[in-house]
PDB file of N, CA and C in Angstrom:
ATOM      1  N   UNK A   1       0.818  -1.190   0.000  1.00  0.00           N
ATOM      2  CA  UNK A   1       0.000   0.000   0.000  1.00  0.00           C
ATOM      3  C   UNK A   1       0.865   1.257   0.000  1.00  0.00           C
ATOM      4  N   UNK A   2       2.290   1.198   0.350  1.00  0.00           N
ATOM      5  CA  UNK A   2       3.016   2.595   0.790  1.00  0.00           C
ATOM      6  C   UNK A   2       3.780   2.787  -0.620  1.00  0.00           C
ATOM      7  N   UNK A   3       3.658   1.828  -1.539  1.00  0.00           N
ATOM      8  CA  UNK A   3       4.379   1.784  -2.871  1.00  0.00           C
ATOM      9  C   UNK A   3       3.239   2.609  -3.565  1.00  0.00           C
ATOM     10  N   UNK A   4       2.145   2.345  -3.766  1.00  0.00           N
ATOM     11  CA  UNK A   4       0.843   2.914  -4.172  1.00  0.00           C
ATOM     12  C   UNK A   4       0.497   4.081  -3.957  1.00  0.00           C
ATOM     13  N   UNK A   5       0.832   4.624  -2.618  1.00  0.00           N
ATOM     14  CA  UNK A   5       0.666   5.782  -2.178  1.00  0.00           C
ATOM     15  C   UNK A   5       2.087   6.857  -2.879  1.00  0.00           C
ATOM     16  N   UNK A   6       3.011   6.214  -2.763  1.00  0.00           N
ATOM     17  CA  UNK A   6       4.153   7.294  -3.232  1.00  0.00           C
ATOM     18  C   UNK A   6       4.138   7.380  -4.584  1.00  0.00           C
ATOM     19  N   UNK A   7       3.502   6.549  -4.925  1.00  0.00           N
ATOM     20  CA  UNK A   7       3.182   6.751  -6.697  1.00  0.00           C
ATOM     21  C   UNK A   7       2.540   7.730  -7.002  1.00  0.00           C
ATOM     22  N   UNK A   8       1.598   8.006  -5.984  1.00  0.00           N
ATOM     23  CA  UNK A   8       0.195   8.726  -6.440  1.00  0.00           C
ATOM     24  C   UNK A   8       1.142  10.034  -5.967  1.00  0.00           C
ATOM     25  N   UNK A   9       1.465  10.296  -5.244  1.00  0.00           N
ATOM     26  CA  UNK A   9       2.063  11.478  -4.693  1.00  0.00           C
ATOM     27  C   UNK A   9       3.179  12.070  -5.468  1.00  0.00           C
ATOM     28  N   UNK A  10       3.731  11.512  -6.328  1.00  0.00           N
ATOM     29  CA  UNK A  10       4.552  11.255  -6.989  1.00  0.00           C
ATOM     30  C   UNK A  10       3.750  12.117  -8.638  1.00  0.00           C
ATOM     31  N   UNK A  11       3.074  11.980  -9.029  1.00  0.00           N
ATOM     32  CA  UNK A  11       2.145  12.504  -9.994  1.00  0.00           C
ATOM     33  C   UNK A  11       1.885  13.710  -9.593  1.00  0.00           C
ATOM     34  N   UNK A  12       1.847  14.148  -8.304  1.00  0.00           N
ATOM     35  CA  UNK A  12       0.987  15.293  -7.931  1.00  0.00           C
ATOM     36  C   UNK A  12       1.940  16.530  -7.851  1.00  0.00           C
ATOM     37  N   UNK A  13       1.739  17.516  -7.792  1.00  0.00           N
ATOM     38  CA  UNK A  13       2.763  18.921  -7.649  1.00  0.00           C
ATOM     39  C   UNK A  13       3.445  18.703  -6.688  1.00  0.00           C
ATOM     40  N   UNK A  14       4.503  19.673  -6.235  1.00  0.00           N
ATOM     41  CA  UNK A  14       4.816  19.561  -5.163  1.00  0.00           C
ATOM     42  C   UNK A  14       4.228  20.778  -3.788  1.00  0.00           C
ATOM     43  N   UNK A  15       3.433  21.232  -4.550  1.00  0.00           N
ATOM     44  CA  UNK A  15       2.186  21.769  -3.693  1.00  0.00           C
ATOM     45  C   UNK A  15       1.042  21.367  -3.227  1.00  0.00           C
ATOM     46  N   UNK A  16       0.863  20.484  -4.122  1.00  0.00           N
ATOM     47  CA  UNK A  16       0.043  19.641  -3.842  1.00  0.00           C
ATOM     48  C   UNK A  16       0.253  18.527  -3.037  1.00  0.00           C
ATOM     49  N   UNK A  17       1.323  17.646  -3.038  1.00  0.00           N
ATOM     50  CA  UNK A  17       1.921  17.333  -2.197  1.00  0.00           C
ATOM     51  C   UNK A  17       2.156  17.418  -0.739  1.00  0.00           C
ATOM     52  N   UNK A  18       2.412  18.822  -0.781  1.00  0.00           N
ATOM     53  CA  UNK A  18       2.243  19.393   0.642  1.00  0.00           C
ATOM     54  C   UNK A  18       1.027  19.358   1.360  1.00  0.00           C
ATOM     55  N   UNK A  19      -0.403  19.893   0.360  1.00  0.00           N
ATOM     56  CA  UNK A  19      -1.333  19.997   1.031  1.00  0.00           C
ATOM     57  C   UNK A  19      -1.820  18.565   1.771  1.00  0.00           C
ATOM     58  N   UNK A  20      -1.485  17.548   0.856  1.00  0.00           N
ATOM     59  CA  UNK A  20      -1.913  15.989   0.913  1.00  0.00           C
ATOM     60  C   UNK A  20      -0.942  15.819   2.472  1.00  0.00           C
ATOM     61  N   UNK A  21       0.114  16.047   2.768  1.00  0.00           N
ATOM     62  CA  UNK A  21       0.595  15.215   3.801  1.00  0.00           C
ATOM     63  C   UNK A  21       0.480  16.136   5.162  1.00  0.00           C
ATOM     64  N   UNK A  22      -0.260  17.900   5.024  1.00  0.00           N
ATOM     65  CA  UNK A  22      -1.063  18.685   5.811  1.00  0.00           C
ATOM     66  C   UNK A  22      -2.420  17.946   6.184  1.00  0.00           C
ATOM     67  N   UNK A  23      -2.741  17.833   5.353  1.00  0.00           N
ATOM     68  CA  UNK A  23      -3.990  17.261   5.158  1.00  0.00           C
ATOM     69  C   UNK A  23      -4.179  15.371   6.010  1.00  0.00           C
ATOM     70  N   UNK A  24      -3.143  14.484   5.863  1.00  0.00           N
ATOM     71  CA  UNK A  24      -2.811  13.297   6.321  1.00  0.00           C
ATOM     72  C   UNK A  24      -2.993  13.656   7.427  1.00  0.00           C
ATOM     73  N   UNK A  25      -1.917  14.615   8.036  1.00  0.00           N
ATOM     74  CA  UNK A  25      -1.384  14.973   9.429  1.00  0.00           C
ATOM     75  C   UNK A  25      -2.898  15.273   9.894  1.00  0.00           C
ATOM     76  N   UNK A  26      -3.456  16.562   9.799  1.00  0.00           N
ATOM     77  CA  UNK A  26      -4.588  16.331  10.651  1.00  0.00           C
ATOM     78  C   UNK A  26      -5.324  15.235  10.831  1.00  0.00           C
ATOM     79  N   UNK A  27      -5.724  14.498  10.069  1.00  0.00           N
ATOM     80  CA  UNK A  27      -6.847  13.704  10.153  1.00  0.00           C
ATOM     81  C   UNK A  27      -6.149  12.523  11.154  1.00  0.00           C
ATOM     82  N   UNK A  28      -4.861  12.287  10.916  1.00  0.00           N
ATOM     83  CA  UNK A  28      -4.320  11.142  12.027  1.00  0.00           C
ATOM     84  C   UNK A  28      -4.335  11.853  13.208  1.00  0.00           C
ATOM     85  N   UNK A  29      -4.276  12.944  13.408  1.00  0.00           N
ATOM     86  CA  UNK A  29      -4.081  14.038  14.875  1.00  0.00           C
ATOM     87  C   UNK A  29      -5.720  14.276  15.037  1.00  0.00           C
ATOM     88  N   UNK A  30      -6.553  13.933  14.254  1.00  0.00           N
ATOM     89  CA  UNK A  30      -8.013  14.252  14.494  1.00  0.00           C
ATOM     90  C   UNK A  30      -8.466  15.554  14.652  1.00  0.00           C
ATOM     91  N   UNK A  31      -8.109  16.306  14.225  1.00  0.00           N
ATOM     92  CA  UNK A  31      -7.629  18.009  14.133  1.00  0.00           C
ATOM     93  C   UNK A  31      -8.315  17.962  12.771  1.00  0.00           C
ATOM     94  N   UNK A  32     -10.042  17.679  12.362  1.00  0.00           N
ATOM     95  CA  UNK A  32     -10.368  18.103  11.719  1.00  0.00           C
ATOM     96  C   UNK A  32     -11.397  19.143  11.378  1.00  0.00           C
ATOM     97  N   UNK A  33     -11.360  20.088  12.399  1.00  0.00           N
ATOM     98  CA  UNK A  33     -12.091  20.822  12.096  1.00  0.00           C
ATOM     99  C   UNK A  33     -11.910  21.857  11.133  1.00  0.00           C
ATOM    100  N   UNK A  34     -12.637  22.342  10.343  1.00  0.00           N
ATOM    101  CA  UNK A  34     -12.473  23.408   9.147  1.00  0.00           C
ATOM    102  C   UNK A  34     -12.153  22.742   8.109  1.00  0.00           C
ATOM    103  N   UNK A  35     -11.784  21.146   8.052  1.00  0.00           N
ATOM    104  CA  UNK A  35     -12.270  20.533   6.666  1.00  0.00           C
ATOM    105  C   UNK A  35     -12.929  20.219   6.327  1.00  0.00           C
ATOM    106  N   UNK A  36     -13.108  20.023   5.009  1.00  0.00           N
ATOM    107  CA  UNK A  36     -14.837  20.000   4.202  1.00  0.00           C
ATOM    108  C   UNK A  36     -13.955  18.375   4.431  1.00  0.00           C
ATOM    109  N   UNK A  37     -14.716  17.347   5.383  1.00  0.00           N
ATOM    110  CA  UNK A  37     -15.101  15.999   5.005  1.00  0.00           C
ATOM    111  C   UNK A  37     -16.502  15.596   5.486  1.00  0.00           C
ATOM    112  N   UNK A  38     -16.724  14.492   4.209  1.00  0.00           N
ATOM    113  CA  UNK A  38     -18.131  14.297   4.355  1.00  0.00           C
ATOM    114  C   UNK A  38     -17.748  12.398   4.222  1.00  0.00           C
ATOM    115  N   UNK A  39     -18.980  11.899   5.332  1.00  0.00           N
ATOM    116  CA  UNK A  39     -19.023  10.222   4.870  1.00  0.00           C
ATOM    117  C   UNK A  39     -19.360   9.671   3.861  1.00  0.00           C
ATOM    118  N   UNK A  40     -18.788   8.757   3.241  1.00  0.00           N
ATOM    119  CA  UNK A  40     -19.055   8.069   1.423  1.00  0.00           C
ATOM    120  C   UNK A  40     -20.995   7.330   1.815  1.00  0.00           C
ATOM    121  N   UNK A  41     -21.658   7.702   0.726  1.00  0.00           N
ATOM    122  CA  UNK A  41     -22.843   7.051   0.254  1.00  0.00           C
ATOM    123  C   UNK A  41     -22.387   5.671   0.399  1.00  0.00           C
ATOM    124  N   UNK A  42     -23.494   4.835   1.682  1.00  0.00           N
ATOM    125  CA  UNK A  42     -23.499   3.410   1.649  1.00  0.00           C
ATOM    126  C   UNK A  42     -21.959   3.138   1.991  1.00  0.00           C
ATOM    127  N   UNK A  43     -21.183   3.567   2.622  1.00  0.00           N
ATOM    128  CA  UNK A  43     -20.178   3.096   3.520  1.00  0.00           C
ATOM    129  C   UNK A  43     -20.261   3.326   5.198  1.00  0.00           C
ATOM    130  N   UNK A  44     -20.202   2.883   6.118  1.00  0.00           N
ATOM    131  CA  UNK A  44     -20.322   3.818   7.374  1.00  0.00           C
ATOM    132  C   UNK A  44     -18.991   3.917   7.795  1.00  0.00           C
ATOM    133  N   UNK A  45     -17.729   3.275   7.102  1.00  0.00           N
ATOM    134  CA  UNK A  45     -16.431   3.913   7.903  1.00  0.00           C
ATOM    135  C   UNK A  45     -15.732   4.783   6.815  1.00  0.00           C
ATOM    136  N   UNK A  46     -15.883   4.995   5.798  1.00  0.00           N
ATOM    137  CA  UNK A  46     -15.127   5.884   4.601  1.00  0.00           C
ATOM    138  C   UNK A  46     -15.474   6.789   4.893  1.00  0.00           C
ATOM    139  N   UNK A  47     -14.540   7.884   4.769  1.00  0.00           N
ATOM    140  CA  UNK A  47     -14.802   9.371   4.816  1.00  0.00           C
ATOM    141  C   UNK A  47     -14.120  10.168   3.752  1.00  0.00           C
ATOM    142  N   UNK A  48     -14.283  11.367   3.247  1.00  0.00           N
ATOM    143  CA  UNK A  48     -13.242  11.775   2.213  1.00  0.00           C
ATOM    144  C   UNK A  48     -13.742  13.133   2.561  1.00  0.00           C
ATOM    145  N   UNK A  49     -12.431  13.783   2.268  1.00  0.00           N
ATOM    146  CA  UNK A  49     -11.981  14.787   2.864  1.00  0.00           C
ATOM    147  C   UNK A  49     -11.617  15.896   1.428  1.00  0.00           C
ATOM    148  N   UNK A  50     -11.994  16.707   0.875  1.00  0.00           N
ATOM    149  CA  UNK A  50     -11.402  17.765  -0.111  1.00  0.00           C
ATOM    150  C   UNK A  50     -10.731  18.780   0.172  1.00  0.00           C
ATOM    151  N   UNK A  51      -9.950  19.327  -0.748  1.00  0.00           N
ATOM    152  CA  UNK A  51      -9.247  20.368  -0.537  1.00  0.00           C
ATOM    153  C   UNK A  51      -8.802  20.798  -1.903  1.00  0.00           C
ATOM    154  N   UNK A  52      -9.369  21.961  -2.300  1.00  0.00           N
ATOM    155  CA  UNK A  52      -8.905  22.377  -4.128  1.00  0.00           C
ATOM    156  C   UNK A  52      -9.472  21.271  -4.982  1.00  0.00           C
ATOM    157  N   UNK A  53      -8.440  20.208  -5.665  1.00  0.00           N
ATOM    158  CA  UNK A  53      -8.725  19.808  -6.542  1.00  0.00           C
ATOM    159  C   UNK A  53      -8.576  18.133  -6.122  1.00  0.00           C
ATOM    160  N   UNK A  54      -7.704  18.171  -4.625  1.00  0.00           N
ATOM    161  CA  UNK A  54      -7.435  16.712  -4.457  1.00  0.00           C
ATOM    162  C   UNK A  54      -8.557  16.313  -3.445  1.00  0.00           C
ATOM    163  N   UNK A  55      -8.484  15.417  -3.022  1.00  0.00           N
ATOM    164  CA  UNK A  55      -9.535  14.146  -3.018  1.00  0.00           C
ATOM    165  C   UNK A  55      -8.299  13.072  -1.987  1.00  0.00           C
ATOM    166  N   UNK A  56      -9.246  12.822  -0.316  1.00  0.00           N
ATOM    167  CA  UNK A  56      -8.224  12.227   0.342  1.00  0.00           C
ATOM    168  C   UNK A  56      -9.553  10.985   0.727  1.00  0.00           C
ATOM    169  N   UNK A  57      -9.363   9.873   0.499  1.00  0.00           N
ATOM    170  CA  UNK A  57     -10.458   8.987   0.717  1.00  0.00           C
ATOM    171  C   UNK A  57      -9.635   7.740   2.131  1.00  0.00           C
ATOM    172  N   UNK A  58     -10.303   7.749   3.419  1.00  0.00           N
ATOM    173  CA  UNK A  58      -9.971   7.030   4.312  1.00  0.00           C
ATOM    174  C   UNK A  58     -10.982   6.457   4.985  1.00  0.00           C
ATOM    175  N   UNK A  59     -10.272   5.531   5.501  1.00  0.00           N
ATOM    176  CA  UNK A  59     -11.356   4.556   6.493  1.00  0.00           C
ATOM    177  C   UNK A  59     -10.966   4.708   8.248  1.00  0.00           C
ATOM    178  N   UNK A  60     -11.826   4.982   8.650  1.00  0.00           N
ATOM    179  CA  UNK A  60     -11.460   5.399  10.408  1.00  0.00           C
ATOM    180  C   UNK A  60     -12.698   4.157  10.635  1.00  0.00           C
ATOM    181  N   UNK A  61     -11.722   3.530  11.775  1.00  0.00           N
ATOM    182  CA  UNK A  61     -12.522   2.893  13.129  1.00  0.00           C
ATOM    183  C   UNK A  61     -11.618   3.048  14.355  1.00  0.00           C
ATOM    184  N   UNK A  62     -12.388   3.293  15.781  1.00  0.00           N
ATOM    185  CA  UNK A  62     -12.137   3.357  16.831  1.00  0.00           C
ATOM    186  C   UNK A  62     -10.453   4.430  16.733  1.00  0.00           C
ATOM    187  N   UNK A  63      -9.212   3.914  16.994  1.00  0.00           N
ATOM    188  CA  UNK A  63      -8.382   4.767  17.109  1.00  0.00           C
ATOM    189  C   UNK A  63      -7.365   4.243  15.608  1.00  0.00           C
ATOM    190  N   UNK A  64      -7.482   4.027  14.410  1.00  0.00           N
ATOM    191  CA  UNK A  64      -7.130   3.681  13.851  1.00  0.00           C
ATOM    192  C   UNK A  64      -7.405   4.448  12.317  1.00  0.00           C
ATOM    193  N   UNK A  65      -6.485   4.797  11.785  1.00  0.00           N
ATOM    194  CA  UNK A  65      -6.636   5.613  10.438  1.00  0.00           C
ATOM    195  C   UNK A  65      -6.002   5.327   8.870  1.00  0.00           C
ATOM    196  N   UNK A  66      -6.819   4.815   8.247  1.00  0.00           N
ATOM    197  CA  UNK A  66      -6.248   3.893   6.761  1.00  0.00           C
ATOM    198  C   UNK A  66      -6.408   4.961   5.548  1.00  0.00           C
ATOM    199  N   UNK A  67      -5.448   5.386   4.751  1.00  0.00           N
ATOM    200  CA  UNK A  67      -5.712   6.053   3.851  1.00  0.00           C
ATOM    201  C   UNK A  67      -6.276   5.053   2.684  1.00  0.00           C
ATOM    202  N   UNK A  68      -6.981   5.555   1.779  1.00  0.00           N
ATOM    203  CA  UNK A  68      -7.681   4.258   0.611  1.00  0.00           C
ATOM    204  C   UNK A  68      -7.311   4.846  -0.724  1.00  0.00           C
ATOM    205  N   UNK A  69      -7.234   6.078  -0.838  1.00  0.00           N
ATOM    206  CA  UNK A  69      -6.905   7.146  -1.768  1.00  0.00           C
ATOM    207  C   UNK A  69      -6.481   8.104  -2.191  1.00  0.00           C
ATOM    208  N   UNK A  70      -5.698   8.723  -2.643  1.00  0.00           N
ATOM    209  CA  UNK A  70      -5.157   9.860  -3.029  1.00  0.00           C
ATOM    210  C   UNK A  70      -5.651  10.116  -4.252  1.00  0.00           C
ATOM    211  N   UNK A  71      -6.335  11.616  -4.720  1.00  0.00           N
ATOM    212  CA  UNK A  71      -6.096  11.557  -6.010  1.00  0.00           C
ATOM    213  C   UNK A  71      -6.946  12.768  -6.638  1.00  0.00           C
ATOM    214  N   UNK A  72      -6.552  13.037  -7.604  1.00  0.00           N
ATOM    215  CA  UNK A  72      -7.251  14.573  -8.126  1.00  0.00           C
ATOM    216  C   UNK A  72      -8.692  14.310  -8.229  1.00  0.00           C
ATOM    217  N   UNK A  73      -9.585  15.318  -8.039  1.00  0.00           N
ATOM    218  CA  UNK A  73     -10.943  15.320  -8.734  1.00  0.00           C
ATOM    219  C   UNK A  73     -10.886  14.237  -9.836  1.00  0.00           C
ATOM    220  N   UNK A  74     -11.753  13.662 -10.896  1.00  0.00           N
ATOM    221  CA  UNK A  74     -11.659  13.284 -11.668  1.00  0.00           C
ATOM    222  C   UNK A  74     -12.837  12.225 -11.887  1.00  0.00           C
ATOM    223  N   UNK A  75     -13.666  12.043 -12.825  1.00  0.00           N
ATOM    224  CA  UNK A  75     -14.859  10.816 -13.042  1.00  0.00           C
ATOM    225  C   UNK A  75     -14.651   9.752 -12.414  1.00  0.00           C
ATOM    226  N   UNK A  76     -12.824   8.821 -12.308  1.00  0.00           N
ATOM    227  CA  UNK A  76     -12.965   7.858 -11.442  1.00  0.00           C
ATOM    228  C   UNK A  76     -13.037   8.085 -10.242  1.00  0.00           C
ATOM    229  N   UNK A  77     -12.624   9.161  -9.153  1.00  0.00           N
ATOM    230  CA  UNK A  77     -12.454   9.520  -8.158  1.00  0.00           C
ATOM    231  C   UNK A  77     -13.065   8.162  -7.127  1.00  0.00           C
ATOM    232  N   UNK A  78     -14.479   8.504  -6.695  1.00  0.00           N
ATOM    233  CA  UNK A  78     -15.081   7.420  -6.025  1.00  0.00           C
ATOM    234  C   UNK A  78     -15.698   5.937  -6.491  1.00  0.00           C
ATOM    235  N   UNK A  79     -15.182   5.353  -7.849  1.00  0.00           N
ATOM    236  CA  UNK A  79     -15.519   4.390  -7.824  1.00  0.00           C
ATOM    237  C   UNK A  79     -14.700   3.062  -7.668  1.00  0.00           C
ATOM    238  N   UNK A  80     -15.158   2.147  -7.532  1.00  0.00           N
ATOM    239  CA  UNK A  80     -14.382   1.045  -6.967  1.00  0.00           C
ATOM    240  C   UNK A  80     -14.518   0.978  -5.859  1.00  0.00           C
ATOM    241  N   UNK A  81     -14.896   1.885  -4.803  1.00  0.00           N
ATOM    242  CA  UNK A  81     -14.362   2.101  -3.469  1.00  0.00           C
ATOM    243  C   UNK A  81     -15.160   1.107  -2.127  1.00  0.00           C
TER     244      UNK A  81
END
């Protein structure tokens, strides 16, 4: 999964970049207030989180935090998920 992830990050600006591992950091620190995240349709642990143009898709239970996605806006964005 950490090969997958640096790929994707890897594609992205390096501003973008930044925002993505700002963006990581809170949500593992639970310091999310003032982000637009909303829970995925028909999931109850996915959440995804926006910011500009990227797209942070994770799964939270109890004290535990899984990233599922990285990745620009885009038609595939939420499917598969």
């Amino acid at each position: 999964m950490a090969d997958k992830i640096k790929k994707i990050l890897a594609k992205l600006t390096l501003k973008e970049r930044e925002i993505v591992k700002l963006l990581i950091l809170r949500i593992k620190l639970d310091d999310i207030e003032g982000l637009n995240i909303s829970q995925l349709k028909d999931h109850t642990d996915l959440f995804r989180v926006k910011k500009g143009r990227i797209r942070i898709v994770y799964r939270k239970n109890e004290a535990k935090v899984l990233i599922v996605q990285i990745d620009r806006r885009n038609e595939k964005t939420y499917k598969d998920l």
